[in-house]
Every structure is written in C-alpha cells, then in structure tokens.
N, C-alpha and C. Protein backbone atom coordinates (compact mmCIF):
# COMPACT_ATOMS: atom_id res chain seq x y z
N UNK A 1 0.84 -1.20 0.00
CA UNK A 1 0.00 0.00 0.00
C UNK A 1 0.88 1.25 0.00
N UNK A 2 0.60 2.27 -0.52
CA UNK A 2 1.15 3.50 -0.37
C UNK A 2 0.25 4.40 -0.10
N UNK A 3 0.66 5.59 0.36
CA UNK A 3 0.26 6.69 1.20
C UNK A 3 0.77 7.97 0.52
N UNK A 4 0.33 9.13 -0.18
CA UNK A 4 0.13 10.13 -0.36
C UNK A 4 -0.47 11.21 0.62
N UNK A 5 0.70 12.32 1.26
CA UNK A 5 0.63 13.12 2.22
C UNK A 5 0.67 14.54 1.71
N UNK A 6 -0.17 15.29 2.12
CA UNK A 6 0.15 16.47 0.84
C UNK A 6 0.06 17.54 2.40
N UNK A 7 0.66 18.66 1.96
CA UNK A 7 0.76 19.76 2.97
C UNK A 7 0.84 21.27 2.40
N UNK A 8 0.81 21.75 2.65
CA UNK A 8 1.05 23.70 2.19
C UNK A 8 -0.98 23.67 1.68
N UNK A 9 -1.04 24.89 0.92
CA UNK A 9 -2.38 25.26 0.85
C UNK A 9 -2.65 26.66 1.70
N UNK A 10 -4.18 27.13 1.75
CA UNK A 10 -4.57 27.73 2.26
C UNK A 10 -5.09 28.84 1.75
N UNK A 11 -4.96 29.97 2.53
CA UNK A 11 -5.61 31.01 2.06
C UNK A 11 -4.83 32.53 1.52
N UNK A 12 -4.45 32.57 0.21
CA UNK A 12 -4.09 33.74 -0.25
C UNK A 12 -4.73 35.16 -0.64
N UNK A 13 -4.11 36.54 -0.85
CA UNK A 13 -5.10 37.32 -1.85
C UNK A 13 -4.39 37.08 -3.08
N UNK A 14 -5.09 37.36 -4.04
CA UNK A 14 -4.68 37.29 -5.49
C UNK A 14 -3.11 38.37 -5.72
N UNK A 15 -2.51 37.48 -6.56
CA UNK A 15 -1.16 38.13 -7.06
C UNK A 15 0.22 37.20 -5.95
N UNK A 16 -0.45 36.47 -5.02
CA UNK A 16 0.46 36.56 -4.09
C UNK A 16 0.73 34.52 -4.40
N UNK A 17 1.51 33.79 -3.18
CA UNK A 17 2.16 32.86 -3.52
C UNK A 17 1.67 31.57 -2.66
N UNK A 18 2.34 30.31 -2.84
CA UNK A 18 1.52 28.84 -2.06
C UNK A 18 2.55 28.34 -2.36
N UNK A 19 3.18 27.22 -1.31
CA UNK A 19 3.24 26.26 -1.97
C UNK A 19 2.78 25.12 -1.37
N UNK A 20 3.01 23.71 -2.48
CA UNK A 20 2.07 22.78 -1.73
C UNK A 20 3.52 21.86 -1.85
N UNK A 21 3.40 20.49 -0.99
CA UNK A 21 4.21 19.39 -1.30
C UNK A 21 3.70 18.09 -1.07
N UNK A 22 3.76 17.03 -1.42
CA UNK A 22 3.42 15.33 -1.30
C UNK A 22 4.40 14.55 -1.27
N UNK A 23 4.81 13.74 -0.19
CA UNK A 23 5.58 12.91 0.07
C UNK A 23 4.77 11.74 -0.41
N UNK A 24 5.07 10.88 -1.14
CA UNK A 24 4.81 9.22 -1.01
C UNK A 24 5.72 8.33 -0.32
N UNK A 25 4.36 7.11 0.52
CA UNK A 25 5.42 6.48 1.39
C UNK A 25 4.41 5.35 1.28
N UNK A 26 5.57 3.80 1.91
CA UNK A 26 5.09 2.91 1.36
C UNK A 26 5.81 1.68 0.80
N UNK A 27 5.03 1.03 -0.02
CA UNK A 27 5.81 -0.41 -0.81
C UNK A 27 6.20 0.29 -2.78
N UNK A 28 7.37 0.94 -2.18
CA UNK A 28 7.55 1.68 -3.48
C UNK A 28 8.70 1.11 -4.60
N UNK A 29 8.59 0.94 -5.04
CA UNK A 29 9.84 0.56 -6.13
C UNK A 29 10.73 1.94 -6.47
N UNK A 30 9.45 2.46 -7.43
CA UNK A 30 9.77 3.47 -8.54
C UNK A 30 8.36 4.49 -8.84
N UNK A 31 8.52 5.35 -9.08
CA UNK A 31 7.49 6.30 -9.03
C UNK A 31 7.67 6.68 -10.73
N UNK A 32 7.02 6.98 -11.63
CA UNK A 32 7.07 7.22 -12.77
C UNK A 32 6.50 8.74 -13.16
N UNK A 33 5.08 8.98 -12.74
CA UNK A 33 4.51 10.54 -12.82
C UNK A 33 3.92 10.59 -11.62
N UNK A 34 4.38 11.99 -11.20
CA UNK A 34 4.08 12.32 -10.01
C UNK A 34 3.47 13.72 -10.62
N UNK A 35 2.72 14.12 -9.93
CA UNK A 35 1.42 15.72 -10.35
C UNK A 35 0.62 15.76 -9.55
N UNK A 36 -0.27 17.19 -9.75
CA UNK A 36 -1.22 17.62 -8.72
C UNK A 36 -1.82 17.99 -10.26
N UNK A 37 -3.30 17.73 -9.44
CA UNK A 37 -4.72 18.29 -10.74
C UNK A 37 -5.66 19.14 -9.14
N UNK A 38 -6.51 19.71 -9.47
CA UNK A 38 -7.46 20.25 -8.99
C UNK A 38 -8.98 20.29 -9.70
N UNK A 39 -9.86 20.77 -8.44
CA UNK A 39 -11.33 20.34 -8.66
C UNK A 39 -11.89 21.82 -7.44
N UNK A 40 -12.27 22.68 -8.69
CA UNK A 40 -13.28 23.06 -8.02
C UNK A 40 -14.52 23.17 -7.64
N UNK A 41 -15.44 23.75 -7.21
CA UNK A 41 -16.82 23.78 -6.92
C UNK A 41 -17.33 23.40 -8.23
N UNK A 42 -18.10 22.41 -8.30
CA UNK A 42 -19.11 22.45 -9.77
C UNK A 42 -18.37 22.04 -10.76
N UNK A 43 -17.06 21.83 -10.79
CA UNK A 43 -15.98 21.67 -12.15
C UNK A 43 -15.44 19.96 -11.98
N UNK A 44 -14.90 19.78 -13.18
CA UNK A 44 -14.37 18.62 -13.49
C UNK A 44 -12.77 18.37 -12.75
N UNK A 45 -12.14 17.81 -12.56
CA UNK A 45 -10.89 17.62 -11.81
C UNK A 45 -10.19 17.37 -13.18
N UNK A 46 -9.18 18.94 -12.95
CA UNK A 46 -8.16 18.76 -14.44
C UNK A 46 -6.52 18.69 -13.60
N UNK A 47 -6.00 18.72 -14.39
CA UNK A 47 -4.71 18.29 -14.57
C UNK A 47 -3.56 19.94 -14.54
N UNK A 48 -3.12 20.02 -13.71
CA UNK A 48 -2.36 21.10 -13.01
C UNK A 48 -1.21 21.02 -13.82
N UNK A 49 -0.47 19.95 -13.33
CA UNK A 49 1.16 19.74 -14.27
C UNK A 49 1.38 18.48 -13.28
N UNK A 50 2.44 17.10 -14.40
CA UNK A 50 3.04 16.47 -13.94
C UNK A 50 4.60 16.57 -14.43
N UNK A 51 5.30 15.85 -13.53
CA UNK A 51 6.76 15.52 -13.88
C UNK A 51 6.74 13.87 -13.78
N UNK A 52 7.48 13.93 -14.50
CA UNK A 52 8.29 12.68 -14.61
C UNK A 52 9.47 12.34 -14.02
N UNK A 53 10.06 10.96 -13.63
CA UNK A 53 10.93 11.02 -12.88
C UNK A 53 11.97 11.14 -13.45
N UNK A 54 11.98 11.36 -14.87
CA UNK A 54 13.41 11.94 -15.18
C UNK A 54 13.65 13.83 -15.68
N UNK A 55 12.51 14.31 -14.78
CA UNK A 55 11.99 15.49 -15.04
C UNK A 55 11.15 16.37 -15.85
N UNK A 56 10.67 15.22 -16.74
CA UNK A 56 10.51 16.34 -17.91
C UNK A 56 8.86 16.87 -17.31
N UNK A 57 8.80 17.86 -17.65
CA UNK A 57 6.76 18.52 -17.51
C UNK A 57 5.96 18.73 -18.16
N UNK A 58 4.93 18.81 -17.45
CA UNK A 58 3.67 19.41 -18.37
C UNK A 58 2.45 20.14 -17.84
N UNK A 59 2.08 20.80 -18.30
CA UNK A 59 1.71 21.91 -17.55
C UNK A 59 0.38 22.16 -18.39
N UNK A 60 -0.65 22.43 -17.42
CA UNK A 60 -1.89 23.37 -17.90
C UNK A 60 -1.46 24.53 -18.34
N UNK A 61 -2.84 25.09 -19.53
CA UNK A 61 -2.17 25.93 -19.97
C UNK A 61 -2.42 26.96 -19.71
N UNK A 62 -3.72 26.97 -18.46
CA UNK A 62 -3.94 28.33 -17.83
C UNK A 62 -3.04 28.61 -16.63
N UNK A 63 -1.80 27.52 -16.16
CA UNK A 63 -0.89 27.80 -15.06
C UNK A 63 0.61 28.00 -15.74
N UNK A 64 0.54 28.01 -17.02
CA UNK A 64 1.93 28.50 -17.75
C UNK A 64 2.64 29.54 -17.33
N UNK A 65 3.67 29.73 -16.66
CA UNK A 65 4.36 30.83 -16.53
C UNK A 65 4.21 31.19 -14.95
N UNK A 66 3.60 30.90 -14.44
CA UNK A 66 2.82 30.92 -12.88
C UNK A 66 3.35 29.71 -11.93
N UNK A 67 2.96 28.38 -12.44
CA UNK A 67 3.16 27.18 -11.16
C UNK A 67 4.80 26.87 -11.85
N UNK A 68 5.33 25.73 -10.77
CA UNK A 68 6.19 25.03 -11.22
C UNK A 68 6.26 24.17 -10.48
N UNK A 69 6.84 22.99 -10.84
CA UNK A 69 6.43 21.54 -10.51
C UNK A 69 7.78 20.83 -10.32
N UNK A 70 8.20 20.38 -9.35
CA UNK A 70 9.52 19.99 -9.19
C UNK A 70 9.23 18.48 -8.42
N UNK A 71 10.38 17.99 -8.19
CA UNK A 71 10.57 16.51 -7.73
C UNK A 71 11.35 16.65 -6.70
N UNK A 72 11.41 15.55 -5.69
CA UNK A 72 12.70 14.89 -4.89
C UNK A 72 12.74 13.05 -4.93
N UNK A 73 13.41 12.89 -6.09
CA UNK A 73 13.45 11.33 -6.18
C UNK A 73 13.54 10.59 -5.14
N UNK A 74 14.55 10.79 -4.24
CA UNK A 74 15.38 10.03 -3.36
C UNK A 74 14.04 10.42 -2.18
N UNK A 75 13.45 11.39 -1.90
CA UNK A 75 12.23 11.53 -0.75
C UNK A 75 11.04 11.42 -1.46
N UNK A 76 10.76 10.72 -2.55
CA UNK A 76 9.46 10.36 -3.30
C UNK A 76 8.48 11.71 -3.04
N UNK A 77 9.61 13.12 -3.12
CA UNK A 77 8.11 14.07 -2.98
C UNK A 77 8.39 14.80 -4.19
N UNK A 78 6.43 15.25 -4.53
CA UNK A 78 6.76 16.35 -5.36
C UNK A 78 6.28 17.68 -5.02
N UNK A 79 6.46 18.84 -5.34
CA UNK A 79 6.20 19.52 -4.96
C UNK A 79 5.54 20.87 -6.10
N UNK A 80 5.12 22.07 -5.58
CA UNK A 80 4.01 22.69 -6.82
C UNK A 80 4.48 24.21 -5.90
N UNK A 81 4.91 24.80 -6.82
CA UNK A 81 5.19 26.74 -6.85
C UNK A 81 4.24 27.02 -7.09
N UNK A 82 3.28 27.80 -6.16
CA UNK A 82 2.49 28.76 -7.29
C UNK A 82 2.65 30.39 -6.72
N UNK A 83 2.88 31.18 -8.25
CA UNK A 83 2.57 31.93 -7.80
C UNK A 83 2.05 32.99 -9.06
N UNK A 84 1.91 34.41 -8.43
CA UNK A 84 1.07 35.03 -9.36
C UNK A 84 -0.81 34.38 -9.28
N UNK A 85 -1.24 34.03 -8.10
CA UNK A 85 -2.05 33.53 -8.01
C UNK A 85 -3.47 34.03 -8.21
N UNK A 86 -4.42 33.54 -8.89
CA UNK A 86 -5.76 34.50 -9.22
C UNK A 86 -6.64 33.68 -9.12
N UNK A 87 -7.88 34.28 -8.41
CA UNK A 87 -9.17 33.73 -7.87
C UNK A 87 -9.58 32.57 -8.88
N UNK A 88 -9.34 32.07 -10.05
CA UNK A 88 -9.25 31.04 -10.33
C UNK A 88 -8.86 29.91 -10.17
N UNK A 89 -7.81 30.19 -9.60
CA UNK A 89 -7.09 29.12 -9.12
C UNK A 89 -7.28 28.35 -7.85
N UNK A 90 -8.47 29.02 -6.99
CA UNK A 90 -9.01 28.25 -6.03
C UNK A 90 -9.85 26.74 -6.72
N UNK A 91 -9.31 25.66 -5.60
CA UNK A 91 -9.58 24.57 -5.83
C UNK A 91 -8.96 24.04 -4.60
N UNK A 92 -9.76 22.62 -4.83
CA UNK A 92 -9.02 21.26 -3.84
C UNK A 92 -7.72 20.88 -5.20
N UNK A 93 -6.67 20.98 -3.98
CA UNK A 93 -5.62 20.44 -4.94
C UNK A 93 -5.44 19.05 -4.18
N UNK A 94 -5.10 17.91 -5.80
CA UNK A 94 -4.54 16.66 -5.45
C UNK A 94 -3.52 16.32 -6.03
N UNK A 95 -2.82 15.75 -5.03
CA UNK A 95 -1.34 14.79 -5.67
C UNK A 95 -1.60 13.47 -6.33
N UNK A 96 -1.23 13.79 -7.31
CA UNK A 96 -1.47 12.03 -7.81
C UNK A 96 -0.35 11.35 -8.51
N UNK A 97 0.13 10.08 -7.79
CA UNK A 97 1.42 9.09 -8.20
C UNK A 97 0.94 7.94 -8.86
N UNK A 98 2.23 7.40 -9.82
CA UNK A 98 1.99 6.38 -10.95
C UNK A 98 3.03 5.39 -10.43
N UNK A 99 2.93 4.50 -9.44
CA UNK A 99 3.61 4.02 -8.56
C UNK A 99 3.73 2.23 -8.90
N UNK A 100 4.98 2.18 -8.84
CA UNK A 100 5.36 1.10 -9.01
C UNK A 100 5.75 0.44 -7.98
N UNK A 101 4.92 -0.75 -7.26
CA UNK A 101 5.45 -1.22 -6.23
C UNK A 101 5.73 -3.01 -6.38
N UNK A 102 7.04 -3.46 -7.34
CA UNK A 102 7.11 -4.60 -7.37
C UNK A 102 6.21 -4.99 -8.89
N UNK A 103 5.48 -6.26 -9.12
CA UNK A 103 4.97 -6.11 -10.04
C UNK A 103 4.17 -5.60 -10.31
N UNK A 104 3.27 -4.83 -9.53
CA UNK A 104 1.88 -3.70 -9.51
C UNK A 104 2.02 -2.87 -10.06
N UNK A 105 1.01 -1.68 -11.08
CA UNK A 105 1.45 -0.50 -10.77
C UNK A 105 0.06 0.54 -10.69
N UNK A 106 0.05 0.92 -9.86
CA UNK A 106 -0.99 1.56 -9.21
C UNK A 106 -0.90 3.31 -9.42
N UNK A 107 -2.32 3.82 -9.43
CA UNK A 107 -2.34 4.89 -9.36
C UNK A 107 -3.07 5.43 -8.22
N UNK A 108 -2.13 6.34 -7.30
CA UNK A 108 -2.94 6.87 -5.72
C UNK A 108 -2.91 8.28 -5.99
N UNK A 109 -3.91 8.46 -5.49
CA UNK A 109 -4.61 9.98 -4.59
C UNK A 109 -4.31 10.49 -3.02
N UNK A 110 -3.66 11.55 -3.07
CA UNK A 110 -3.74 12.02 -1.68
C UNK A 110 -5.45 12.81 -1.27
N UNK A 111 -5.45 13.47 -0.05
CA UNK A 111 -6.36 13.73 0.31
C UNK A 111 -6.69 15.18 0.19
N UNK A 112 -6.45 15.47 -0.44
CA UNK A 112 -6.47 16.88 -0.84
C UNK A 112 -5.93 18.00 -0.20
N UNK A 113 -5.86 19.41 -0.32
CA UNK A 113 -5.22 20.22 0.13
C UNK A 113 -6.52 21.34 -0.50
N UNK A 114 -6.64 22.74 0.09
CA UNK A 114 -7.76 23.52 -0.44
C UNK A 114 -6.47 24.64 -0.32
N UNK A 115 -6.54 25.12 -1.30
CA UNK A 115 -6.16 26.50 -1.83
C UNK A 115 -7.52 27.60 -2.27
N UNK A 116 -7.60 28.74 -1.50
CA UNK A 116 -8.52 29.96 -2.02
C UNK A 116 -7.10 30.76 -1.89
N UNK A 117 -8.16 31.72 -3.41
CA UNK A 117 -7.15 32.86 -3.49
C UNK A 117 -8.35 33.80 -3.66
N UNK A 118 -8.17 35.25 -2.26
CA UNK A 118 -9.27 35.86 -2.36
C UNK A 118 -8.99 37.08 -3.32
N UNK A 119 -9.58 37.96 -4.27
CA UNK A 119 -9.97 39.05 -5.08
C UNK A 119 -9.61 40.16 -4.43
C-alpha cells in the first residue's frame, strides 16, 4: 500500500504565492509521474502539471508561466510553486502518483489540500 501526504495550501489574496508538497510512502519501487490536478466547486478535476521522474513537464495551460512543478526522487516528494495567483485558481488540490510497487502499478490519490485565493 502507499500513502500520499500532501501539505502547504490555504488562504491567499490574489497576485500573491503557495506552496504545496506530497511525500509518497510505502511499498515503493519506482514512481514514474508524479502531479497535482485540482477540482473546483461544480468543475471537473483537471490536470495542473506532472513531472516525470526523469523530469521532464507538463503543464496546464492556464498555469503556464505561474506554477512550477519539481521533484525529490530520493524523498518520493513532489512539490508545486504557485505563484502570481488568481481567484481562479481556487480549488481542492490533489497529488497524484503512478507508482510502481514490485509487479503492480498503481495509481494513488492524496487527500487533498484547499487552496482559495481571495480578489
């Protein structure tokens, strides 16, 4: 089993900064994509940005230039910059890993984190 722990969040005004992070812990091998998507009120749960574990990204294209999405291989965390932040960007943020544990490979959810950014 693995465990997705997510921390940072909260409450900003617009223009200003967050960050969030997710440790995975557990029966881990190898982690392959690690990312955060969000879900707000009434909306579909999209896709924020992932990395890969040999770094490369990808990014929404309404957080271009704004978030950034980094790794720690060796502490299975990833972690999410945001800044330049605008009342859009409130949401439940989730971490989500592509986890390889042995011959399995599973995809987990942390428990969310709530980011508002007030106007």
């Amino acid at each position: 089993q693995v465990q997705l722990v997510e921390s940072g969040g909260g409450l900003v005004q617009a223009g200003g900064s967050l960050g969030l992070s997710c440790a995975a812990s557990g029966s881990i091998v190898s982690i392959n994509f690690m990312g955060w998507y969000r879900q707000a009120p009434g909306k579909q749960r999209e896709l924020v940005a992932h990395i890969t574990s040999g770094g490369s990204t990808k990014y929404a294209d309404s957080v271009k230039g704004r978030f950034t999405i980094s790794r720690d291989n060796a502490k299975n965390t990833v972690y999410l910059q945001m800044n330049s932040l605008k009342p859009d960007d409130t949401a439940v943020y989730y971490c989500n890993a592509l986890v390889h544990s042995g011959l399995l490979v599973n995809d987990y959810w942390g428990q969310g984190t709530q980011v508002t950014v007030s106007s």
